[in-house]
C-alpha atoms as a PDB file:
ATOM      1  CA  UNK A   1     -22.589 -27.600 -14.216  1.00  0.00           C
ATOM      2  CA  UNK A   2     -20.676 -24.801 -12.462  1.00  0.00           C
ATOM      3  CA  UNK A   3     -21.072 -21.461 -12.591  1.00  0.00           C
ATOM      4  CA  UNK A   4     -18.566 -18.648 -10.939  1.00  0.00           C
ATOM      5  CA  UNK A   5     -18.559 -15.733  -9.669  1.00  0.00           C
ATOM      6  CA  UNK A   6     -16.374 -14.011 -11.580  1.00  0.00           C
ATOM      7  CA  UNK A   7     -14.847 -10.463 -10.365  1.00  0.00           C
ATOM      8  CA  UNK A   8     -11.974 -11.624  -8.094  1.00  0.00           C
ATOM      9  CA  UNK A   9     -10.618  -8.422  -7.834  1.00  0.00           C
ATOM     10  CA  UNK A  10     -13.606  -7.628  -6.208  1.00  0.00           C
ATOM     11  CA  UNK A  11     -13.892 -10.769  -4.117  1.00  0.00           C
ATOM     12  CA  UNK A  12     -17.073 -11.150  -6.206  1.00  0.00           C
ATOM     13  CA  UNK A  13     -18.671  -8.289  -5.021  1.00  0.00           C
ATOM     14  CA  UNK A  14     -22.261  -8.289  -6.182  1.00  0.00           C
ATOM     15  CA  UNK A  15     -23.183  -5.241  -8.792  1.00  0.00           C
ATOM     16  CA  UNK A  16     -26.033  -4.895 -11.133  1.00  0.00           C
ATOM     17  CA  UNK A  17     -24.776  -6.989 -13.961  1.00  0.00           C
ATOM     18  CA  UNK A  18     -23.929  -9.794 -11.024  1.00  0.00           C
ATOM     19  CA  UNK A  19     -27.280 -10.183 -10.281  1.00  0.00           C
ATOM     20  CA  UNK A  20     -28.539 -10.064 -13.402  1.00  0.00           C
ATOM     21  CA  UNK A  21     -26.241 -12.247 -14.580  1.00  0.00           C
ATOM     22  CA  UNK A  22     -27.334 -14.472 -11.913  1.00  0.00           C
ATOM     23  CA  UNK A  23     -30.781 -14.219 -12.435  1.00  0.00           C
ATOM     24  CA  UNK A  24     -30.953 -14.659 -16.247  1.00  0.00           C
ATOM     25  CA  UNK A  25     -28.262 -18.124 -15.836  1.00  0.00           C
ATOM     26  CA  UNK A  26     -30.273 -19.954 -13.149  1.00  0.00           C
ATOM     27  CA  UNK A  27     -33.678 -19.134 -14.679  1.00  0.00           C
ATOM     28  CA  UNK A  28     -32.394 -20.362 -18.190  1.00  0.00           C
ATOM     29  CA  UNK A  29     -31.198 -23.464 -16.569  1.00  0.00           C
ATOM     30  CA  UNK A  30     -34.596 -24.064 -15.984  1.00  0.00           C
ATOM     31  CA  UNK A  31     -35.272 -25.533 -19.832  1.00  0.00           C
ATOM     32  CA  UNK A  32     -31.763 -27.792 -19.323  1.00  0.00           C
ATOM     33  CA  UNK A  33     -33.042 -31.007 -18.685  1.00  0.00           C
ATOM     34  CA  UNK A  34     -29.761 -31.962 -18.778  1.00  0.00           C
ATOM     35  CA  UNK A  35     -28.502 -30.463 -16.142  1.00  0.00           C
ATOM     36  CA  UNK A  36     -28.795 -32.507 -12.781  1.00  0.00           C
ATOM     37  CA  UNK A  37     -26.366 -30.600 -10.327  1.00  0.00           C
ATOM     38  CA  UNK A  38     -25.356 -26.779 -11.069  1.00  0.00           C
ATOM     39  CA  UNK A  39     -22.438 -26.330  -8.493  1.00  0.00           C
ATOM     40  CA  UNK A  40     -22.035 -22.163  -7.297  1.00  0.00           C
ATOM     41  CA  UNK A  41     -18.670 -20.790  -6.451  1.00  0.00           C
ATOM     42  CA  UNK A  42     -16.109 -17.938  -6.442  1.00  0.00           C
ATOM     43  CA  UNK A  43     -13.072 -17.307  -8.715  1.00  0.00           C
ATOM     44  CA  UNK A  44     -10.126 -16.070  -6.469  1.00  0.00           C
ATOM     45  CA  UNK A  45      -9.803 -15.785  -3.133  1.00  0.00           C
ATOM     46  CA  UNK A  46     -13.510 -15.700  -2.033  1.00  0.00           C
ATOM     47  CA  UNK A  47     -17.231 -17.144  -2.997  1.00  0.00           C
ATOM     48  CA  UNK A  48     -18.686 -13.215  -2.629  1.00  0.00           C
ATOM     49  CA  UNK A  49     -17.984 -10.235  -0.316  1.00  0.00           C
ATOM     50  CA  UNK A  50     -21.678  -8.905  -0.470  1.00  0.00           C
ATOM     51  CA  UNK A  51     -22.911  -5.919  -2.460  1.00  0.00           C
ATOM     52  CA  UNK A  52     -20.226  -3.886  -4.513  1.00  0.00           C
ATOM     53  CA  UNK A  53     -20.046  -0.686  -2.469  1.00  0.00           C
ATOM     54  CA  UNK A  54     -18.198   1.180  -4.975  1.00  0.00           C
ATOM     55  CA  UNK A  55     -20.848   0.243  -7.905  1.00  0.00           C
ATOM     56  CA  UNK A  56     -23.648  -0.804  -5.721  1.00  0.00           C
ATOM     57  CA  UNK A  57     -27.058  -2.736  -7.141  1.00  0.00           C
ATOM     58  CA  UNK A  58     -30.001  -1.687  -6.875  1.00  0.00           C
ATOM     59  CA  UNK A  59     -29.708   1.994  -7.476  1.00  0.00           C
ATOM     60  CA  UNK A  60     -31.482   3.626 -10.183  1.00  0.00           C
ATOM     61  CA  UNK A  61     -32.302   7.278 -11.003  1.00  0.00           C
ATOM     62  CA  UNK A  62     -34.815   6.419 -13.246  1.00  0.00           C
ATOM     63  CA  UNK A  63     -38.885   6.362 -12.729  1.00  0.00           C
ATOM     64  CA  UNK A  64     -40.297   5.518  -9.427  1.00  0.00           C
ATOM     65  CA  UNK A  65     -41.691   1.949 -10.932  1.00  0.00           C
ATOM     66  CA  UNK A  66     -37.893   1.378 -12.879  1.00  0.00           C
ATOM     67  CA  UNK A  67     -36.712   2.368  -9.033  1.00  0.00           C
ATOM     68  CA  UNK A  68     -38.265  -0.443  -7.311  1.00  0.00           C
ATOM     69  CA  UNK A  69     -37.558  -2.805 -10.017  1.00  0.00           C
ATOM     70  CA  UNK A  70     -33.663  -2.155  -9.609  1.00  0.00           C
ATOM     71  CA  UNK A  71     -34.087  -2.451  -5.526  1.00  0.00           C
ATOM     72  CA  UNK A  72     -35.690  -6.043  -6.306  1.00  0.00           C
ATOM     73  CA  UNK A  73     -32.523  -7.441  -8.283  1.00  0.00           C
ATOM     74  CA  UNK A  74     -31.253  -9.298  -5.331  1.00  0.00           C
ATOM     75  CA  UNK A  75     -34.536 -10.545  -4.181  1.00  0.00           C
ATOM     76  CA  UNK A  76     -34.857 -12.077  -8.307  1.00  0.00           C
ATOM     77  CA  UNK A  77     -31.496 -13.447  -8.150  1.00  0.00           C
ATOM     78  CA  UNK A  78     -31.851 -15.666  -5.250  1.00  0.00           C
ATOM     79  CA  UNK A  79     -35.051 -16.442  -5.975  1.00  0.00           C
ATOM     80  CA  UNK A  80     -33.902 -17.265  -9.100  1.00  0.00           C
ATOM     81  CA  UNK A  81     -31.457 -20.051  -7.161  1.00  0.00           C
ATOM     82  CA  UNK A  82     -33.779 -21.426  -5.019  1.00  0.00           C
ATOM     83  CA  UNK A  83     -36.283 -22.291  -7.548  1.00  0.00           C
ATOM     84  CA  UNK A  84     -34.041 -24.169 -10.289  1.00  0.00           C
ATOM     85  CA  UNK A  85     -35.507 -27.383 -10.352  1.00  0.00           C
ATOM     86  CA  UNK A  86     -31.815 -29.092 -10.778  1.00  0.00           C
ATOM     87  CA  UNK A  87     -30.053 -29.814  -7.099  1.00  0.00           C
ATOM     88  CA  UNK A  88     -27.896 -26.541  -6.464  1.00  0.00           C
ATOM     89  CA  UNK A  89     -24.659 -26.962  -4.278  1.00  0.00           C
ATOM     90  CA  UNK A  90     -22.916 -23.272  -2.943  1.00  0.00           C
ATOM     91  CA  UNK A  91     -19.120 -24.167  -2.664  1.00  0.00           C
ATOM     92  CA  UNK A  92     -17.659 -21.688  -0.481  1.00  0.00           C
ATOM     93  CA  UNK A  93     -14.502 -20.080   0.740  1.00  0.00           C
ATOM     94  CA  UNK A  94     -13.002 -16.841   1.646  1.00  0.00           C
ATOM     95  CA  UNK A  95     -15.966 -14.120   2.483  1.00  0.00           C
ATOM     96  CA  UNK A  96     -19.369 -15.350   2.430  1.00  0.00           C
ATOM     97  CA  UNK A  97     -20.266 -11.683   3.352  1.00  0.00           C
ATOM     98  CA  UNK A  98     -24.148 -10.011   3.376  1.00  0.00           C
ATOM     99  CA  UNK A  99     -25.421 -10.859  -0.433  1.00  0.00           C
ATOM    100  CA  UNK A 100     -22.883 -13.545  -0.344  1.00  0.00           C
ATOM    101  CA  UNK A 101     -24.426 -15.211   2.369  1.00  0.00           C
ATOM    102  CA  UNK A 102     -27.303 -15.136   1.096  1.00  0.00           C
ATOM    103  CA  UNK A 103     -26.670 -16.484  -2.746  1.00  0.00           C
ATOM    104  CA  UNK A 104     -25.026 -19.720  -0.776  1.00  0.00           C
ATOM    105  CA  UNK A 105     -28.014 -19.931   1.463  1.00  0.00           C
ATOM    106  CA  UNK A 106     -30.388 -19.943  -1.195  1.00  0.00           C
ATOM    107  CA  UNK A 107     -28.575 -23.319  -2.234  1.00  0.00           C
ATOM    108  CA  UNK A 108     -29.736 -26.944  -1.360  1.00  0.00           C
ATOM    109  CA  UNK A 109     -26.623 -27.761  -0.386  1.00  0.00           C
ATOM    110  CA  UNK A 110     -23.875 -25.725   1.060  1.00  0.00           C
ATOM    111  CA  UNK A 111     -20.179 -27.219   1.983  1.00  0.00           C
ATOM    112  CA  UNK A 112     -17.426 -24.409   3.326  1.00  0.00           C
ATOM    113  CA  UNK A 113     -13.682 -24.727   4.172  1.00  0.00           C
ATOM    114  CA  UNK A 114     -13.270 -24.636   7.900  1.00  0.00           C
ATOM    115  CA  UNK A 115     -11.600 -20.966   7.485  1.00  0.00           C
ATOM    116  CA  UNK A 116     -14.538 -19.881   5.622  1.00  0.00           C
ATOM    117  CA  UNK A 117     -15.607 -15.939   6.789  1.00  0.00           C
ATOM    118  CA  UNK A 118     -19.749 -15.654   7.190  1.00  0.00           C
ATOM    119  CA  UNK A 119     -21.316 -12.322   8.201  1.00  0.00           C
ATOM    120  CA  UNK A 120     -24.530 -10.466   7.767  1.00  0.00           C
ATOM    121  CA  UNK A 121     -23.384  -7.102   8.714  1.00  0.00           C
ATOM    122  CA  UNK A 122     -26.709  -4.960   7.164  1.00  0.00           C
ATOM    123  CA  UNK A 123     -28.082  -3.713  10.567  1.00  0.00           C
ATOM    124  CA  UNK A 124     -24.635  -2.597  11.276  1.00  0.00           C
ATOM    125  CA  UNK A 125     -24.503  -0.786   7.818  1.00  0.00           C
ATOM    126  CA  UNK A 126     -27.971   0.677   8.620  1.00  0.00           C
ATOM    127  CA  UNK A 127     -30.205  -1.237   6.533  1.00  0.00           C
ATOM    128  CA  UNK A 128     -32.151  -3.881   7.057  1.00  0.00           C
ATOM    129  CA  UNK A 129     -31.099  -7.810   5.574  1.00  0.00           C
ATOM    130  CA  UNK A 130     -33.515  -8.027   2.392  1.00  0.00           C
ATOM    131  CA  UNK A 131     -33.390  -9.882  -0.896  1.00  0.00           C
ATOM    132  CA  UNK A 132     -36.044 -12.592   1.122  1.00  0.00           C
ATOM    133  CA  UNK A 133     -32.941 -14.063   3.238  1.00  0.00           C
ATOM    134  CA  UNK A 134     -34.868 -13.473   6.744  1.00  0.00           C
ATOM    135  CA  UNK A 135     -37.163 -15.927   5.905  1.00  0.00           C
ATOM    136  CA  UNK A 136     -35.505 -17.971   4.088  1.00  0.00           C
ATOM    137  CA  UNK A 137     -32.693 -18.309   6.702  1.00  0.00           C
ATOM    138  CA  UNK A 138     -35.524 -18.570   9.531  1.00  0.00           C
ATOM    139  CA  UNK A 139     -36.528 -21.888   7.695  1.00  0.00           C
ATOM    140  CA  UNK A 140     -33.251 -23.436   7.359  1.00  0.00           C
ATOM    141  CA  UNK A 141     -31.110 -22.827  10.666  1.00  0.00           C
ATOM    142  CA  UNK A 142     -34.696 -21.817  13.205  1.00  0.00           C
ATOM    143  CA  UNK A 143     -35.488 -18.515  14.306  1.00  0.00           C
ATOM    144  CA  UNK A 144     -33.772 -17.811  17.343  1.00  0.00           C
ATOM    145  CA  UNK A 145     -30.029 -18.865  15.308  1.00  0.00           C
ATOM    146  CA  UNK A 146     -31.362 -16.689  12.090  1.00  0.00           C
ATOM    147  CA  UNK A 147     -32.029 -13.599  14.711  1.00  0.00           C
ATOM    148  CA  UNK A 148     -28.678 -13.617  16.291  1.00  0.00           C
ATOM    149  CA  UNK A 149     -26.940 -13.949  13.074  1.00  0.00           C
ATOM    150  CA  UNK A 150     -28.960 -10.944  11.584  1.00  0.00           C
ATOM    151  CA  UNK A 151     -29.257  -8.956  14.648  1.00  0.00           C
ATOM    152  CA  UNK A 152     -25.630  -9.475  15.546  1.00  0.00           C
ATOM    153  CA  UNK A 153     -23.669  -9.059  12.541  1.00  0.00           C
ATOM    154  CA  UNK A 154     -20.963 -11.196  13.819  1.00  0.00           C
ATOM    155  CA  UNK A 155     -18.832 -12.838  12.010  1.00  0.00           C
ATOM    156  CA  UNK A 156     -18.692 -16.994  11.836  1.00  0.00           C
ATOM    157  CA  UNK A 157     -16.201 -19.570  10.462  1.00  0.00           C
ATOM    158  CA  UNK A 158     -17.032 -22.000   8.704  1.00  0.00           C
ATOM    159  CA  UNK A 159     -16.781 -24.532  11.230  1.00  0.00           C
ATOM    160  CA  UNK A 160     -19.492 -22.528  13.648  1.00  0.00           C
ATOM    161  CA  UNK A 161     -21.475 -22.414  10.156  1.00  0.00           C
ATOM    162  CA  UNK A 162     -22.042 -26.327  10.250  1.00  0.00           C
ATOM    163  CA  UNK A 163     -22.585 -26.232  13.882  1.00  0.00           C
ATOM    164  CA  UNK A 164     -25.403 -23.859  13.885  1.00  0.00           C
ATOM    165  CA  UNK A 165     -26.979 -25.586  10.161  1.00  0.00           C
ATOM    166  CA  UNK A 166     -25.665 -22.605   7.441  1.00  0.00           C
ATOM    167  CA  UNK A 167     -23.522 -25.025   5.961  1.00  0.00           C
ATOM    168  CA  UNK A 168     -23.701 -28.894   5.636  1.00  0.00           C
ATOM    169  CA  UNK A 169     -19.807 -29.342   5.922  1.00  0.00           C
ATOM    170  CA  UNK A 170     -17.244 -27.738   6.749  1.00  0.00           C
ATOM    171  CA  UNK A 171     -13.403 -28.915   5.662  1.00  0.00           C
ATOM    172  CA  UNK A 172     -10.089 -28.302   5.086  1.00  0.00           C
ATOM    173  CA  UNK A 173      -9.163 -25.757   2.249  1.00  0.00           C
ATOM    174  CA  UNK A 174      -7.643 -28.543   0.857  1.00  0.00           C
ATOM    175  CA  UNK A 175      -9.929 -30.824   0.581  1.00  0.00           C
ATOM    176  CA  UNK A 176     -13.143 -28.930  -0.601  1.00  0.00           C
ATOM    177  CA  UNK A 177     -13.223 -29.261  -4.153  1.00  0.00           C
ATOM    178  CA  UNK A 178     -12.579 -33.129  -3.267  1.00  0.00           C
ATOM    179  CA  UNK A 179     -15.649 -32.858  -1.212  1.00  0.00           C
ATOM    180  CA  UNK A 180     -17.875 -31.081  -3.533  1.00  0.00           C
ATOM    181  CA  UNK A 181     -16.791 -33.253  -6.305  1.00  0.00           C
ATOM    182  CA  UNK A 182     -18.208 -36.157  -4.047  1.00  0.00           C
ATOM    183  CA  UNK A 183     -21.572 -34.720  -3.228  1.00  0.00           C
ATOM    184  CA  UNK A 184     -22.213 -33.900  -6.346  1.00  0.00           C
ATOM    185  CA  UNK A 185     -21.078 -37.079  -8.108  1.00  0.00           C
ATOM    186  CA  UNK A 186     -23.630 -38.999  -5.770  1.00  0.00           C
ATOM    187  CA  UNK A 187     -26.587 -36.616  -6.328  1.00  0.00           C
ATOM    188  CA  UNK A 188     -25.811 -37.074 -10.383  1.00  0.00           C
ATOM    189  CA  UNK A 189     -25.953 -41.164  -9.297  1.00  0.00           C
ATOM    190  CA  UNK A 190     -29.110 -41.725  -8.015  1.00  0.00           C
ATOM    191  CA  UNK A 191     -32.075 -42.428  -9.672  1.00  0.00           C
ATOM    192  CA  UNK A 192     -33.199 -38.963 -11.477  1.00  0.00           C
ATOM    193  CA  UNK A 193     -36.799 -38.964 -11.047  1.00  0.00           C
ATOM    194  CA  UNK A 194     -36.571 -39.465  -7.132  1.00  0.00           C
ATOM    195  CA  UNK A 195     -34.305 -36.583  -6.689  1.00  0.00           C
ATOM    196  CA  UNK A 196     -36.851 -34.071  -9.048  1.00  0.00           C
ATOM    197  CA  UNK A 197     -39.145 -34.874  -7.038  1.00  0.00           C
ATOM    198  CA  UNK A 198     -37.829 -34.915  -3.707  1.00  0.00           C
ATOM    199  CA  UNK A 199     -36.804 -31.238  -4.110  1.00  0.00           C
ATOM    200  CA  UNK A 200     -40.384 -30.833  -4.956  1.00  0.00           C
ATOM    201  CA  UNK A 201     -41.404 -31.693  -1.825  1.00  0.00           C
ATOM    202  CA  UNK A 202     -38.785 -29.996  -0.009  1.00  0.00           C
ATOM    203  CA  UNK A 203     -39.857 -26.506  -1.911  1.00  0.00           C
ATOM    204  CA  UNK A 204     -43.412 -26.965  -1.514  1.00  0.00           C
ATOM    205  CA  UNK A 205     -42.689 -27.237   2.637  1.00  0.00           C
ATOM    206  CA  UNK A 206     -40.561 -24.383   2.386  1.00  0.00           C
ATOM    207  CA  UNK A 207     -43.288 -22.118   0.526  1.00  0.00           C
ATOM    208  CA  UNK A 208     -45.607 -23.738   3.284  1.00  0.00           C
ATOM    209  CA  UNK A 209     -42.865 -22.569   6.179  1.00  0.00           C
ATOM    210  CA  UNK A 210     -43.105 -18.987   4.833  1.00  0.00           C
ATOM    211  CA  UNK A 211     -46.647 -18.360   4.427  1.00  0.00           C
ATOM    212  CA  UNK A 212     -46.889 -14.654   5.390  1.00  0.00           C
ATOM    213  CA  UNK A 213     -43.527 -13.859   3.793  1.00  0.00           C
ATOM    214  CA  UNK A 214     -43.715  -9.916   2.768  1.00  0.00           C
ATOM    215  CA  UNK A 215     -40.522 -10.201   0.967  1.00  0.00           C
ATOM    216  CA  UNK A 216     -42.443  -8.618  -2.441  1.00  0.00           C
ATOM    217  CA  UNK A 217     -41.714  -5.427  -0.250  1.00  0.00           C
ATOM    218  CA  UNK A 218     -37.655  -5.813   0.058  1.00  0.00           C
ATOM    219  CA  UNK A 219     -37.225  -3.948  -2.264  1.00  0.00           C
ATOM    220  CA  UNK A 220     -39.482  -1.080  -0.677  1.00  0.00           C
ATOM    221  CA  UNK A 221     -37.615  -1.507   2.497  1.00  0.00           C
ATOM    222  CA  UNK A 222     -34.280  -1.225   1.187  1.00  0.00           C
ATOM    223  CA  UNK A 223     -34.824   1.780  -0.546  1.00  0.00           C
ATOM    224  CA  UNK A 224     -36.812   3.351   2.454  1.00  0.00           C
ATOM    225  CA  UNK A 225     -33.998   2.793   4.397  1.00  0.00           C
ATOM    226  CA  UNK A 226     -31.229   4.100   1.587  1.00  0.00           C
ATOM    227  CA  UNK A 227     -33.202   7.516   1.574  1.00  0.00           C
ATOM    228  CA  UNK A 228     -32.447   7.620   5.639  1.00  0.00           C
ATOM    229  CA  UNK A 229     -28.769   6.897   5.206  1.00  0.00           C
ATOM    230  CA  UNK A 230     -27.566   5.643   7.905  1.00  0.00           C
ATOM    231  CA  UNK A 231     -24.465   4.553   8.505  1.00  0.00           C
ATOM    232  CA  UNK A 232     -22.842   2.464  10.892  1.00  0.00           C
ATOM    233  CA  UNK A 233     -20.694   4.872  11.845  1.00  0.00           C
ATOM    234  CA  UNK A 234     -23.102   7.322  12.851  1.00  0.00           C
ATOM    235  CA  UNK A 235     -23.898   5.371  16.203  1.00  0.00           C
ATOM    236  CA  UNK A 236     -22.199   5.776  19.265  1.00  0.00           C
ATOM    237  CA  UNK A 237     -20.129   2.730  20.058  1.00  0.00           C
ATOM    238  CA  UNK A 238     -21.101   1.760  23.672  1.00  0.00           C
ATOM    239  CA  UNK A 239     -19.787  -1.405  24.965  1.00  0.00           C
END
């Protein structure tokens, strides 16, 4: 199955709908036993340029308790991802940018063209990177790789993304869909059984890996930090 992100005048900027969106497909794809492989991409000219600054998510002027729920959408959405029982696959090109990055990491399998833009730019922004991607990202690519990349904000290509573990592969424009079409055709192959339960496995070590996770709070962070407001631009640039 694929499913797109589909605002490509946006570059797939993430907004409230998004992520709902996001959260209600993958958890419904939860009762599709027929569903082996769900493949996650971007319509246009990128997989997802982060949060939609001009309609952002996770702002809500309603009740304290409807406030927090909002702030949480991102955290539900790629949680939402990670847990589908069914082998996900992030296909990516273009911006892989904040959120962006971290819908594709929250995929079991991640394949990028070579010119493929990642960045986690938060701290620059003034916030701090939420939606459970710090651990998450710790687990997958080590701690010291996952600081730099947070702690940074600079910008990778896809080709540094494979070196440093963000993606699997990393190809020619060209030849990604070719690629995906692969990986995906020889997950579908093999015997069904196995592969349910070797992503069993590989979820259980992961909750294991992030015992001590305080993501439930994100959501409480992000809006602690929204009420500062911050801005990049508000530091002086000393280099």
């Amino acid at each position: 199955l694929r499913v797109w992100l589909n605002r490509p005048e946006r570059r797939n900027a993430l907004n409230r709908l998004a992520l709902e969106e996001i959260e209600d497909c993958f958890t419904g794809l939860q009762r599709d036993f027929s569903v082996r492989v769900v493949i996650l991409g971007g319509r246009g000219k990128s997989f997802c340029a982060g949060a939609d600054r001009k309609d952002p998510p996770g702002i809500s002027t309603g009740s304290d308790r409807e406030r927090r729920h909002s702030s949480q959408l991102g955290l539900r959405a790629s949680r939402a991802i990670a847990a589908l029982e069914a082998v996900t696959l992030a296909r990516v090109h273009g911006h892989a940018v904040g959120g962006g990055f971290v819908l594709a990491v929250a995929c079991d399998l991640r394949l990028a063209c070579e010119d493929a833009l990642f960045s986690i730019p938060e701290v620059d922004l003034g916030v701090p990177l939420t939606w459970g991607a710090t651990p998450r990202l710790i687990h997958e690519i080590g701690a010291a790789r996952a600081r730099e990349l947070i702690l940074m904000c600079d910008a990778i290509d896809g080709r540094r993304a494979a070196e440093l573990g963000v993606v699997h592969r990393a190809v020619p424009g060209d030849q990604l869909d070719a690629v995906v079409d692969d990986w995906a055709g020889r997950i579908v192959a093999k015997p069904e059984i196995a592969v349910h339960m070797t992503k069993t496995q590989f979820r259980a070590y992961a909750d294991k890996a992030e015992l001590g996770n305080v993501t439930e709070t994100d959501g409480d962070v992000l809006l602690a930090a929204s009420r500062v407001g911050v801005a990049r631009d508000s530091f002086p640039r000393g280099d």
